[in-house]
N, C-alpha and C. Protein backbone atom coordinates (compact mmCIF):
# COMPACT_ATOMS: atom_id res chain seq x y z
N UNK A 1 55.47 234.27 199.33
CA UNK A 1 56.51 235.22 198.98
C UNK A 1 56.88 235.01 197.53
N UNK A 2 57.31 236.12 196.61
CA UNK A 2 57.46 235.77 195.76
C UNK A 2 59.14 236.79 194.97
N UNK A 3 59.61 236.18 194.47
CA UNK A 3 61.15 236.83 193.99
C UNK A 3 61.03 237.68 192.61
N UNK A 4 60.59 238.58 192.09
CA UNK A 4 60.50 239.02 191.11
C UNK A 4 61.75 240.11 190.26
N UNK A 5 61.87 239.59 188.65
CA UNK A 5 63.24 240.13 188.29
C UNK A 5 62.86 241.25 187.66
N UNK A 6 62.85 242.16 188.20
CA UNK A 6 63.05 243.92 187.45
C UNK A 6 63.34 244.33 186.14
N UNK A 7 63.23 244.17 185.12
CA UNK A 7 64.35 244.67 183.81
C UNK A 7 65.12 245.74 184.27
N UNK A 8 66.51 245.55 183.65
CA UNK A 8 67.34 246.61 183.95
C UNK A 8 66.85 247.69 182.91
N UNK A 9 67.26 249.34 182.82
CA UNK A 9 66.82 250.30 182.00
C UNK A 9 68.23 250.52 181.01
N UNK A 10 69.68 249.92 181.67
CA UNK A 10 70.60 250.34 180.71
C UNK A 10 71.65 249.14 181.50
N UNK A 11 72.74 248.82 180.49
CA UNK A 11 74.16 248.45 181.51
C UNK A 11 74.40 249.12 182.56
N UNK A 12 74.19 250.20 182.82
CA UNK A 12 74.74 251.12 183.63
C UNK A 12 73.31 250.52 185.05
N UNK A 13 72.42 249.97 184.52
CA UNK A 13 71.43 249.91 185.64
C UNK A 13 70.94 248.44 185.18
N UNK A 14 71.68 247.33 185.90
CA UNK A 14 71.12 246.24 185.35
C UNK A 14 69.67 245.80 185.57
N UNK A 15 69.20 244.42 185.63
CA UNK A 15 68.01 243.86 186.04
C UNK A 15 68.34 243.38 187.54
N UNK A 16 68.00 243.88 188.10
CA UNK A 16 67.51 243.23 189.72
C UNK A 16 66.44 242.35 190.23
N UNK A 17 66.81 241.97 191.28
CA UNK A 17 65.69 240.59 191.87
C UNK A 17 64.98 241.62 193.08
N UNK A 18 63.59 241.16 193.13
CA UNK A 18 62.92 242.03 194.70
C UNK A 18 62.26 241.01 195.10
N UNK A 19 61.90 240.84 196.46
CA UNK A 19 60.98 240.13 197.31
C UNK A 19 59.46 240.88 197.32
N UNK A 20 58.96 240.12 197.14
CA UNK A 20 57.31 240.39 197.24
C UNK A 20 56.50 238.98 197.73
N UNK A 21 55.56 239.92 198.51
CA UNK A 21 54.25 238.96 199.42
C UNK A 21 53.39 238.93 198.39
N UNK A 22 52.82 238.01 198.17
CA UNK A 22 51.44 238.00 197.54
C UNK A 22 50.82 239.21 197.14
N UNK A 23 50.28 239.87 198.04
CA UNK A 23 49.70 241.11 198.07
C UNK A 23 50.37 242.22 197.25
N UNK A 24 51.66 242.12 197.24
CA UNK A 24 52.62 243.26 196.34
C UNK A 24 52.73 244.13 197.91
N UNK A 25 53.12 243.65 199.22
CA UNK A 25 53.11 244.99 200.47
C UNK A 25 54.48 244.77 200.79
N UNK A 26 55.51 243.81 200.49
CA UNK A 26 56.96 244.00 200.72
C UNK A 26 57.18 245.24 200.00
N UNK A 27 58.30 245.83 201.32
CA UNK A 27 59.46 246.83 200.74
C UNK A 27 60.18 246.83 199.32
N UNK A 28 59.99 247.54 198.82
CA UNK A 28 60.59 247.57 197.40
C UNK A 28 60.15 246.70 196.59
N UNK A 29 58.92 246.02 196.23
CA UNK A 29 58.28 245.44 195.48
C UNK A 29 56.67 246.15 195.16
N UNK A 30 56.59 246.55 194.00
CA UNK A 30 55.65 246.92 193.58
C UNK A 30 54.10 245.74 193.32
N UNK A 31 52.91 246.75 193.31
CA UNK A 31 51.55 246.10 193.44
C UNK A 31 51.43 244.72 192.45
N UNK A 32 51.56 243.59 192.77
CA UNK A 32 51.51 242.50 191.69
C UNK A 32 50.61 242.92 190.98
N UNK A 33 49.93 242.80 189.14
CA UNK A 33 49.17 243.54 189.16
C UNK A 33 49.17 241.83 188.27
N UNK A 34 47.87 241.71 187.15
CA UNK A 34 47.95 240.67 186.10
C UNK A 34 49.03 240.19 185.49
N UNK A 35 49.68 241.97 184.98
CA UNK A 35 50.36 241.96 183.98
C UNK A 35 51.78 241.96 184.41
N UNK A 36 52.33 241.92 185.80
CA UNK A 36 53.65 241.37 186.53
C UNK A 36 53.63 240.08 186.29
N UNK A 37 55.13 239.94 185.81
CA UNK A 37 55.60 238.36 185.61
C UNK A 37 56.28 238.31 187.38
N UNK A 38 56.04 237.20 188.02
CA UNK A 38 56.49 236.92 189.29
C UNK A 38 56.40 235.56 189.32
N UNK A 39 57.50 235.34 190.17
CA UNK A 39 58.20 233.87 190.30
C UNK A 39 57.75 233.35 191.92
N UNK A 40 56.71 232.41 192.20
CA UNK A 40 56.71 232.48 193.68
C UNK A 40 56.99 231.50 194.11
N UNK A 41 57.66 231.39 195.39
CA UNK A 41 58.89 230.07 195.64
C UNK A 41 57.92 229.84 197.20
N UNK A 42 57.65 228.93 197.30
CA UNK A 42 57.01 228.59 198.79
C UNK A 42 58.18 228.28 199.94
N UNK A 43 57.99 229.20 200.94
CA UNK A 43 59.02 229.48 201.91
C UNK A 43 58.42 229.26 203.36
N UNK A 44 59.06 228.64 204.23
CA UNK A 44 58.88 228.28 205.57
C UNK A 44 59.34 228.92 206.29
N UNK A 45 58.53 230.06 206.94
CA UNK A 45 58.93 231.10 207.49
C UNK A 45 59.33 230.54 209.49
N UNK A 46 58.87 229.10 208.91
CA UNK A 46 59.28 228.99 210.86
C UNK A 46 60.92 229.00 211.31
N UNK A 47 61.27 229.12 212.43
CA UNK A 47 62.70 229.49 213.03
C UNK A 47 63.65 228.19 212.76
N UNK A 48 62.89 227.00 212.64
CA UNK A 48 64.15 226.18 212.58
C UNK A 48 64.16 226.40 211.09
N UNK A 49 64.14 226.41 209.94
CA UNK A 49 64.09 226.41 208.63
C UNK A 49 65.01 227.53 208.30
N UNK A 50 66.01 227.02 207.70
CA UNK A 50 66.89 228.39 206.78
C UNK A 50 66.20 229.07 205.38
N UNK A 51 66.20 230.12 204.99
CA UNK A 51 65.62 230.43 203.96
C UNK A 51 66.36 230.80 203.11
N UNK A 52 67.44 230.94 203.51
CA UNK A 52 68.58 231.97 202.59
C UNK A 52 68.69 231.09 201.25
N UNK A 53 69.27 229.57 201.30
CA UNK A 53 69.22 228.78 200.02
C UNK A 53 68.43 228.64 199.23
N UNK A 54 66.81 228.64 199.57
CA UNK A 54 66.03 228.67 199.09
C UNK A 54 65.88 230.16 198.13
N UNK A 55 65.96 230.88 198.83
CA UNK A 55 66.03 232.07 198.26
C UNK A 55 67.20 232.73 197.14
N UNK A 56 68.21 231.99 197.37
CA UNK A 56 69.33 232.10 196.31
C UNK A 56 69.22 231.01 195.32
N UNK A 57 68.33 230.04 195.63
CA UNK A 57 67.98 229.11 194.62
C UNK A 57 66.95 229.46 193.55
N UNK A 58 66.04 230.38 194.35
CA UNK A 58 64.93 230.82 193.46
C UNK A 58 65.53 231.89 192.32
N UNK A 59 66.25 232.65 192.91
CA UNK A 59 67.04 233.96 192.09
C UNK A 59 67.92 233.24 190.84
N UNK A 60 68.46 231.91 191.39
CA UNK A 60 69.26 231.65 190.60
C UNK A 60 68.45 231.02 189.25
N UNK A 61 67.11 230.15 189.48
CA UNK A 61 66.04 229.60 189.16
C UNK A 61 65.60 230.75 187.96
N UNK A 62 65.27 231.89 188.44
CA UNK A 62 64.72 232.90 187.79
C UNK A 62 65.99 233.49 186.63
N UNK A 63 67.23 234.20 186.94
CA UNK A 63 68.47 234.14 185.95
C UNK A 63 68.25 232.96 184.91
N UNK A 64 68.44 231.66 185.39
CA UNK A 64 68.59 230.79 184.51
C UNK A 64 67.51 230.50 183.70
N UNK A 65 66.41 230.58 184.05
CA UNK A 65 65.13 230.79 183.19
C UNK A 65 64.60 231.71 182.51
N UNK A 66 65.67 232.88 182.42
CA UNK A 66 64.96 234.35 181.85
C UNK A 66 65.20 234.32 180.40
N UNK A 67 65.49 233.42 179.69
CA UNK A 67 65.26 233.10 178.35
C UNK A 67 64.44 231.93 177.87
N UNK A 68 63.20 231.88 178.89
CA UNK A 68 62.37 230.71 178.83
C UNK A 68 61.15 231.77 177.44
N UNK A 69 60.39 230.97 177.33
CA UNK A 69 59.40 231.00 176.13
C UNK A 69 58.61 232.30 176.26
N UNK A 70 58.06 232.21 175.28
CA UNK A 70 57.43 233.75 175.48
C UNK A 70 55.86 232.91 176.26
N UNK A 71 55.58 231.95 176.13
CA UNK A 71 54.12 231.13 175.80
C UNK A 71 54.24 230.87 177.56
N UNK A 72 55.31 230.85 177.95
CA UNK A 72 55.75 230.59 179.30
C UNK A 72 55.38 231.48 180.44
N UNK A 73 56.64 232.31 179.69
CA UNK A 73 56.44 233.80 180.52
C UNK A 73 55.14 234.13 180.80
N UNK A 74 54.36 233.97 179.83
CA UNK A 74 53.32 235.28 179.96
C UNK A 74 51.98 234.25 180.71
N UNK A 75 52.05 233.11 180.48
CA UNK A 75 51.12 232.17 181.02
C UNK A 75 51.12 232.77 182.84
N UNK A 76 52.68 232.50 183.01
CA UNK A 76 52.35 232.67 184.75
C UNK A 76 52.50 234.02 184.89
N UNK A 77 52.43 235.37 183.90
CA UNK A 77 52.26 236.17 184.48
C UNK A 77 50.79 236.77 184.38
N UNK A 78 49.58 236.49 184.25
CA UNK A 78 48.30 236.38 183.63
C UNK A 78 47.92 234.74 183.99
N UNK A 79 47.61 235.17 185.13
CA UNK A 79 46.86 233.25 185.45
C UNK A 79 45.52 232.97 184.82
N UNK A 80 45.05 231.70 184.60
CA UNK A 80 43.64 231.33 184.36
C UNK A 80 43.32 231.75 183.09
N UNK A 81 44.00 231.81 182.11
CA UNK A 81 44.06 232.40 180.79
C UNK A 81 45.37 231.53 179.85
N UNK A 82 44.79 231.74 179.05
CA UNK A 82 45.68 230.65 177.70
C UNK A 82 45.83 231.92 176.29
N UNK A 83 47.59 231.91 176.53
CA UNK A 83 48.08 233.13 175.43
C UNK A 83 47.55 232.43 174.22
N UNK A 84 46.76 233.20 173.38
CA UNK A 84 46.08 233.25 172.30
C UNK A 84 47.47 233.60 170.58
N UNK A 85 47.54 234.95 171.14
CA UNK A 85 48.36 235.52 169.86
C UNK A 85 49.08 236.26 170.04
N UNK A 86 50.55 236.47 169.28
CA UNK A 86 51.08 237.82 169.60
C UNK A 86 51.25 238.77 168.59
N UNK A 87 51.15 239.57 168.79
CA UNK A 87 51.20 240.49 167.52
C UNK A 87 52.31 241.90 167.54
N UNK A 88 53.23 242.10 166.62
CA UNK A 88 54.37 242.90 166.95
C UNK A 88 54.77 243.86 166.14
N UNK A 89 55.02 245.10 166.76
CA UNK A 89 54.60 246.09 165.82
C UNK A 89 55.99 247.16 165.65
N UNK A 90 55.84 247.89 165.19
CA UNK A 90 57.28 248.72 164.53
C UNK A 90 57.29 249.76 165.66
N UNK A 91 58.50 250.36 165.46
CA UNK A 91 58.79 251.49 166.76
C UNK A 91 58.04 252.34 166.91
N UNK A 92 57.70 253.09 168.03
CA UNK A 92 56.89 254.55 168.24
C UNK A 92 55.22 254.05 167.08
N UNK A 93 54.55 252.88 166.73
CA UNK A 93 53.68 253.23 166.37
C UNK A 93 52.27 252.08 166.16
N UNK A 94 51.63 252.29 166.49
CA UNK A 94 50.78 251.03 166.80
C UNK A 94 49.26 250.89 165.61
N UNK A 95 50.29 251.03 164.65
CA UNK A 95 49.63 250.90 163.41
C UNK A 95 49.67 249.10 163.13
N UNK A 96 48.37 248.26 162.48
CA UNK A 96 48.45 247.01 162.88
C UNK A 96 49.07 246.88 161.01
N UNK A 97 50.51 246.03 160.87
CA UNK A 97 50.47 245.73 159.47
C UNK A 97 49.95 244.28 158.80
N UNK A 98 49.87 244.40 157.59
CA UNK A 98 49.25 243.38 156.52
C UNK A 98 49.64 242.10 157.48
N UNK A 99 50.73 241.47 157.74
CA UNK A 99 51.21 240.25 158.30
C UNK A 99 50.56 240.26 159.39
N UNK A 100 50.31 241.11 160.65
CA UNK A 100 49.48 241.16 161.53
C UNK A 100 47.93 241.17 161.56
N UNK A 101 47.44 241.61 160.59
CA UNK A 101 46.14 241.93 160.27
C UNK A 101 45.77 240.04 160.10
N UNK A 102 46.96 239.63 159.18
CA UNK A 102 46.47 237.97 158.54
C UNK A 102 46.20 237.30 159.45
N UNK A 103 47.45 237.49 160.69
CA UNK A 103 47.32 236.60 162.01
C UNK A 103 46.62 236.82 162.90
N UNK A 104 45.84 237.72 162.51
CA UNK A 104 44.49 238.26 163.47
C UNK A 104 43.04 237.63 163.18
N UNK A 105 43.37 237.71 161.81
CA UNK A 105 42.10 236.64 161.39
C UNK A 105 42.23 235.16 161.56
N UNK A 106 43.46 235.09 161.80
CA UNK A 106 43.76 233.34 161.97
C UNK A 106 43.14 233.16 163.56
N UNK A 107 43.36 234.17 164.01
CA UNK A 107 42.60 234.48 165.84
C UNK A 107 41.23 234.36 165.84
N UNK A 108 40.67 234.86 164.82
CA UNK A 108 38.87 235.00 165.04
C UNK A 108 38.35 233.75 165.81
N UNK A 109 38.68 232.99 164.82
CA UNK A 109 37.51 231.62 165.65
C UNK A 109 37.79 231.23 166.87
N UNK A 110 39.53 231.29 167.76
CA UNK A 110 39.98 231.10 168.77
C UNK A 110 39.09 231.77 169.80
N UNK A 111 38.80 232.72 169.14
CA UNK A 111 38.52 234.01 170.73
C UNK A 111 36.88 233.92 170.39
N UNK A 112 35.86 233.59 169.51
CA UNK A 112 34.78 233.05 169.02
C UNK A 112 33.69 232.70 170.74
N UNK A 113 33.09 233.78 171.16
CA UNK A 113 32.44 233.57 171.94
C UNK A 113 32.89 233.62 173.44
N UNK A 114 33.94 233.98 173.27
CA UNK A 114 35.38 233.86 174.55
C UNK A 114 35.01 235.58 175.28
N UNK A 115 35.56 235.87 175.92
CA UNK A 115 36.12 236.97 177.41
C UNK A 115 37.61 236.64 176.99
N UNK A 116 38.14 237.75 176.07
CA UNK A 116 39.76 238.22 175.77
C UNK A 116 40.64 239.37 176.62
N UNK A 117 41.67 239.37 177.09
CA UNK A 117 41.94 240.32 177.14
C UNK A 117 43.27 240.49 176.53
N UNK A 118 43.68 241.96 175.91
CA UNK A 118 44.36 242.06 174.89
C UNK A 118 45.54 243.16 175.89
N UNK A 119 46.96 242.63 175.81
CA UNK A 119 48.31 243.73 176.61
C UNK A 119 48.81 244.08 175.61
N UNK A 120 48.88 245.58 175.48
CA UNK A 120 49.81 245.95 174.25
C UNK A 120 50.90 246.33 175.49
N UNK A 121 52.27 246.11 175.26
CA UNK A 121 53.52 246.25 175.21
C UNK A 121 54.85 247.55 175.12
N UNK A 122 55.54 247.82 175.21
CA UNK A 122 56.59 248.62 174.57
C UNK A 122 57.53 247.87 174.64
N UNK A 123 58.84 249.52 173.54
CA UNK A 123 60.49 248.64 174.12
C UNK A 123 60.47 249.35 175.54
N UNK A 124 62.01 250.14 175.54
CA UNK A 124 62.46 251.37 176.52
C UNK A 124 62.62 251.97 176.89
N UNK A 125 62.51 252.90 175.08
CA UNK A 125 62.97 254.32 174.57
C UNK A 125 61.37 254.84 174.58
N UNK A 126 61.52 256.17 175.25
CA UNK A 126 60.71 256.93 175.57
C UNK A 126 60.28 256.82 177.42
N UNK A 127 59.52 257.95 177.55
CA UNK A 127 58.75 258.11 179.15
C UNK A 127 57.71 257.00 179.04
N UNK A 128 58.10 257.09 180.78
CA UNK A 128 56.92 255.78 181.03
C UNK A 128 55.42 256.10 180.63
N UNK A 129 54.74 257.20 180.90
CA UNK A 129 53.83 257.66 180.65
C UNK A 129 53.53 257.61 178.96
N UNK A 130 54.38 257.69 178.39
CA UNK A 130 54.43 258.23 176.68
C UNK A 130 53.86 256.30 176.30
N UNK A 131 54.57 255.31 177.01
CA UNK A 131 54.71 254.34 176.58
C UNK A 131 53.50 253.48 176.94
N UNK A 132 52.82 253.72 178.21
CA UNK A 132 51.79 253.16 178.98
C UNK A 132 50.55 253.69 177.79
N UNK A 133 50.76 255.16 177.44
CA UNK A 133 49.56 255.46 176.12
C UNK A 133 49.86 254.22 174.38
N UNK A 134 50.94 254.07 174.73
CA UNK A 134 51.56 253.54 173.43
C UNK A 134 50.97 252.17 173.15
N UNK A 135 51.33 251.54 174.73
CA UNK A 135 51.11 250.25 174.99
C UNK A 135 49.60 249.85 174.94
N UNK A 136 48.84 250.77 175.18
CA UNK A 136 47.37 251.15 175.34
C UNK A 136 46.55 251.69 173.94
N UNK A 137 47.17 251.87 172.86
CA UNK A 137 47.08 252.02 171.53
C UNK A 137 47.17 251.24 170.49
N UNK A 138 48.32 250.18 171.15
CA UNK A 138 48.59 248.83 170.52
C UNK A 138 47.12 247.77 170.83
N UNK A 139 47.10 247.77 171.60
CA UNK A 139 45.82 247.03 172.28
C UNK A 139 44.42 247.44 172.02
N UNK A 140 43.84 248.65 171.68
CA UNK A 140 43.44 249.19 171.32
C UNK A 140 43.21 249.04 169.33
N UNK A 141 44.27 248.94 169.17
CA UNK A 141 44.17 248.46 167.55
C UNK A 141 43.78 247.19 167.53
N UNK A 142 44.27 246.45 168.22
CA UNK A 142 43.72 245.00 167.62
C UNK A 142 42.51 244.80 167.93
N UNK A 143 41.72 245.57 169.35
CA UNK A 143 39.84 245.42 169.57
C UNK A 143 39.20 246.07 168.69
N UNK A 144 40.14 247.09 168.32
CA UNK A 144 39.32 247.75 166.89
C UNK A 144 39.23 246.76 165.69
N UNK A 145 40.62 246.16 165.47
CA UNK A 145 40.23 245.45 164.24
C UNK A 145 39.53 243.94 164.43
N UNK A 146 39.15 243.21 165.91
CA UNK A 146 38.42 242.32 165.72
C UNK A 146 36.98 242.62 166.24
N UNK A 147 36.42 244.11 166.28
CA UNK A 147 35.63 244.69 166.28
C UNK A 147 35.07 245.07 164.32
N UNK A 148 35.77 245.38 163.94
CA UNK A 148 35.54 246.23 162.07
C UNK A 148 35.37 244.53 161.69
N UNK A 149 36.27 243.35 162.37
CA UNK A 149 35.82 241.71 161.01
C UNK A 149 34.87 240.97 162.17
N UNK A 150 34.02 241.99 162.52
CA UNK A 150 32.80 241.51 163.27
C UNK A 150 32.85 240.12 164.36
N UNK A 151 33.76 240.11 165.03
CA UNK A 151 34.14 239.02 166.12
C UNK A 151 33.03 239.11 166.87
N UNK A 152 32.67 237.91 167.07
CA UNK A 152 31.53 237.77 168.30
C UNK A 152 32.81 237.28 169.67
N UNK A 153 33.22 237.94 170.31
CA UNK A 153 34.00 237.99 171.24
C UNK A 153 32.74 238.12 172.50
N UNK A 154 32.85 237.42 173.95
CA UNK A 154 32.11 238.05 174.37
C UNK A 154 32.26 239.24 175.58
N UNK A 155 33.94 239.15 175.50
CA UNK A 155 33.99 240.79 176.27
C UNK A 155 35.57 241.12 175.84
N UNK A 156 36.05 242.19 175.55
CA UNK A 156 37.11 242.33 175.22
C UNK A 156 37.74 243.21 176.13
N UNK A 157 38.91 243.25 176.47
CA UNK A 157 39.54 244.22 177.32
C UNK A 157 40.99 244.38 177.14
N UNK A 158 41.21 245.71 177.27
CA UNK A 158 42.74 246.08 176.43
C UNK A 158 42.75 246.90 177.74
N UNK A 159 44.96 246.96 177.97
CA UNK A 159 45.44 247.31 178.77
C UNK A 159 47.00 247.73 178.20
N UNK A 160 47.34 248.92 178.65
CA UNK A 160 48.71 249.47 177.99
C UNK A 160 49.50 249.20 179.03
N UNK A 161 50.69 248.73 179.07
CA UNK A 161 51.98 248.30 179.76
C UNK A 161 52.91 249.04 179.44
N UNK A 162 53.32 250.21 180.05
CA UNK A 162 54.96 250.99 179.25
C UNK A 162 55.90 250.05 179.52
N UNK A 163 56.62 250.73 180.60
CA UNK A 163 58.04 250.45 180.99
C UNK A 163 58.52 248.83 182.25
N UNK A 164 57.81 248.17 181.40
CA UNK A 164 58.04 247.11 181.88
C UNK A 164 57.47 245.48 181.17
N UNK A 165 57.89 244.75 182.01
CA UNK A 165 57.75 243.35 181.29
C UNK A 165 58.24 243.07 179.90
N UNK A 166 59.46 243.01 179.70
CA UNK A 166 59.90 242.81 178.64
C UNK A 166 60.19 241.14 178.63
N UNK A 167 60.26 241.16 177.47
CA UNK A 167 60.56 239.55 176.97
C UNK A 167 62.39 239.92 176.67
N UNK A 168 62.74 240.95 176.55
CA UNK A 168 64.32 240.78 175.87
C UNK A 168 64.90 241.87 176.62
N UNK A 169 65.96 242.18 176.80
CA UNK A 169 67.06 242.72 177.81
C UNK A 169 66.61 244.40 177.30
N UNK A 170 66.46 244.56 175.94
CA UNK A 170 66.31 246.29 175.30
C UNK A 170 67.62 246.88 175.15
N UNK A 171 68.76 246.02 174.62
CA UNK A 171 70.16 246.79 174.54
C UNK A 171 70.41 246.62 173.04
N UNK A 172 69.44 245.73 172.46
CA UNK A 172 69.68 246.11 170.74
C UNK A 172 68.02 246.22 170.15
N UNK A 173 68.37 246.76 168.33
CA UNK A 173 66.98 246.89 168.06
C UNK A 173 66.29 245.72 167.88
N UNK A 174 67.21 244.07 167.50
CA UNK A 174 66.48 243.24 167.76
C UNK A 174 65.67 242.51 168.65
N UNK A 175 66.47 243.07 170.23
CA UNK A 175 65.73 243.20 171.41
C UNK A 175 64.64 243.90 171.60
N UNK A 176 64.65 245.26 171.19
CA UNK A 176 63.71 245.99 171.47
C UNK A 176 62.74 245.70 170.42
N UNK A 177 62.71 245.30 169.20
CA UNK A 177 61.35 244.76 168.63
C UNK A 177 60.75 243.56 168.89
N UNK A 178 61.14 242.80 169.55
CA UNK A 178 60.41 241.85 170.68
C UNK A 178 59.61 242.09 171.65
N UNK A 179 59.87 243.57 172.03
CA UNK A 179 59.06 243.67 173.09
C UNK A 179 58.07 244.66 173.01
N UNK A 180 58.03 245.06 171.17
CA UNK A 180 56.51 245.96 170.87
C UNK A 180 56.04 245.40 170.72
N UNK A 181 55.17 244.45 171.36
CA UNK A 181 54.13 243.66 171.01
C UNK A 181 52.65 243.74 171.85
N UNK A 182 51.15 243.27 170.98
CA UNK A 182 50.11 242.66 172.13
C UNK A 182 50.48 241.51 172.00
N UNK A 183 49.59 241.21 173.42
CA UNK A 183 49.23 239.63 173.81
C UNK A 183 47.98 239.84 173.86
N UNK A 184 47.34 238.40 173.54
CA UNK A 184 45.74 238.09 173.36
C UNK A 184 45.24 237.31 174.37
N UNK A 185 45.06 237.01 175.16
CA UNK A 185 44.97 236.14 176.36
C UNK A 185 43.00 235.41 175.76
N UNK A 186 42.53 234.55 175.77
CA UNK A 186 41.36 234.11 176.44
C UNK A 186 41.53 233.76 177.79
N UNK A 187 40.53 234.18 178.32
CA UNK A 187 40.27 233.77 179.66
C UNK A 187 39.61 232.45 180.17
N UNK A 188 40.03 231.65 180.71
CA UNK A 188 39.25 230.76 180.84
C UNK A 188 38.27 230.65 182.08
């Protein structure tokens, strides 16, 4: 079973906790996919065992940890893979700049013969759909550009993420430029 925290979309609609099975087939928990961050708490479903503490322990576990690392986060949400790089980009546009371009080449030799896969990101603002292309453009730029400085990568794969997985709450712009970002994953 696993407790997973929702981002809220406004004050008016905070972040919520949902229960999910492995599988992503609990009620009101969506398909775990790679790119879901999920918290899974091992639970003893037999009759003498209470679960309720456990379960308010995990929630509480998850609150109190939701300003844990970015190197963190994204490790257990993407298993069997070691976060490589992040790269973070300006609003509405997934143009890669000079400072990003540098730290991309500082990436080459890392990913040097490797199976990468690359998550571009959003903030909040805009449709989910608008953002899943966005997120998918971001990611998309960086295989292009370690494609053009000739990376011997040996498989690359990019994936757009809209409206979800944020690293920051999305109620200011310093929040929300935290969370235009790719991630570079090697796979191990």
């Amino acid at each position: 079973m696993g407790i997973k925290q929702v981002p809220g979309l406004s004050e008016e609609h905070p972040s919520e906790f949902v229960f999910c099975d492995t599988n992503g087939r609990a009620w009101g928990c969506e398909k775990t996919t790679l790119k879901t961050p999920v918290s899974y708490v091992p639970i003893d479903s037999g009759e003498n065992k209470l679960i309720t503490d456990l379960v308010k322990g995990a929630i509480k576990g998850i609150a109190d940890g939701a300003a844990q690392s970015v190197r963190n986060a994204t490790i257990n949400a993407i298993p069997h893979s070691e976060l490589t790089s992040i790269i973070f980009f300006e609003f509405d546009s997934s143009a890669l700049s000079t400072q990003s371009k540098l730290s991309l080449l500082d990436v080459l030799p890392k990913v040097s013969g490797k199976k990468i896969l690359i998550h571009g990101y959003t903030d909040s603002v805009g449709s989910e759909n608008y953002n899943n292309k966005l997120g998918l453009n971001r990611a998309k730029s960086v295989k292009n550009f370690f494609i053009k400085a000739k990376s011997n990568t040996a498989e690359i794969k990019t994936f757009g993420n809209g409206l979800c997985c944020y690293l920051e709450p999305n109620r200011t712009e310093e929040q929300r430029a935290k969370n235009r970002r790719v991630e570079i994953f090697v796979v191990n």
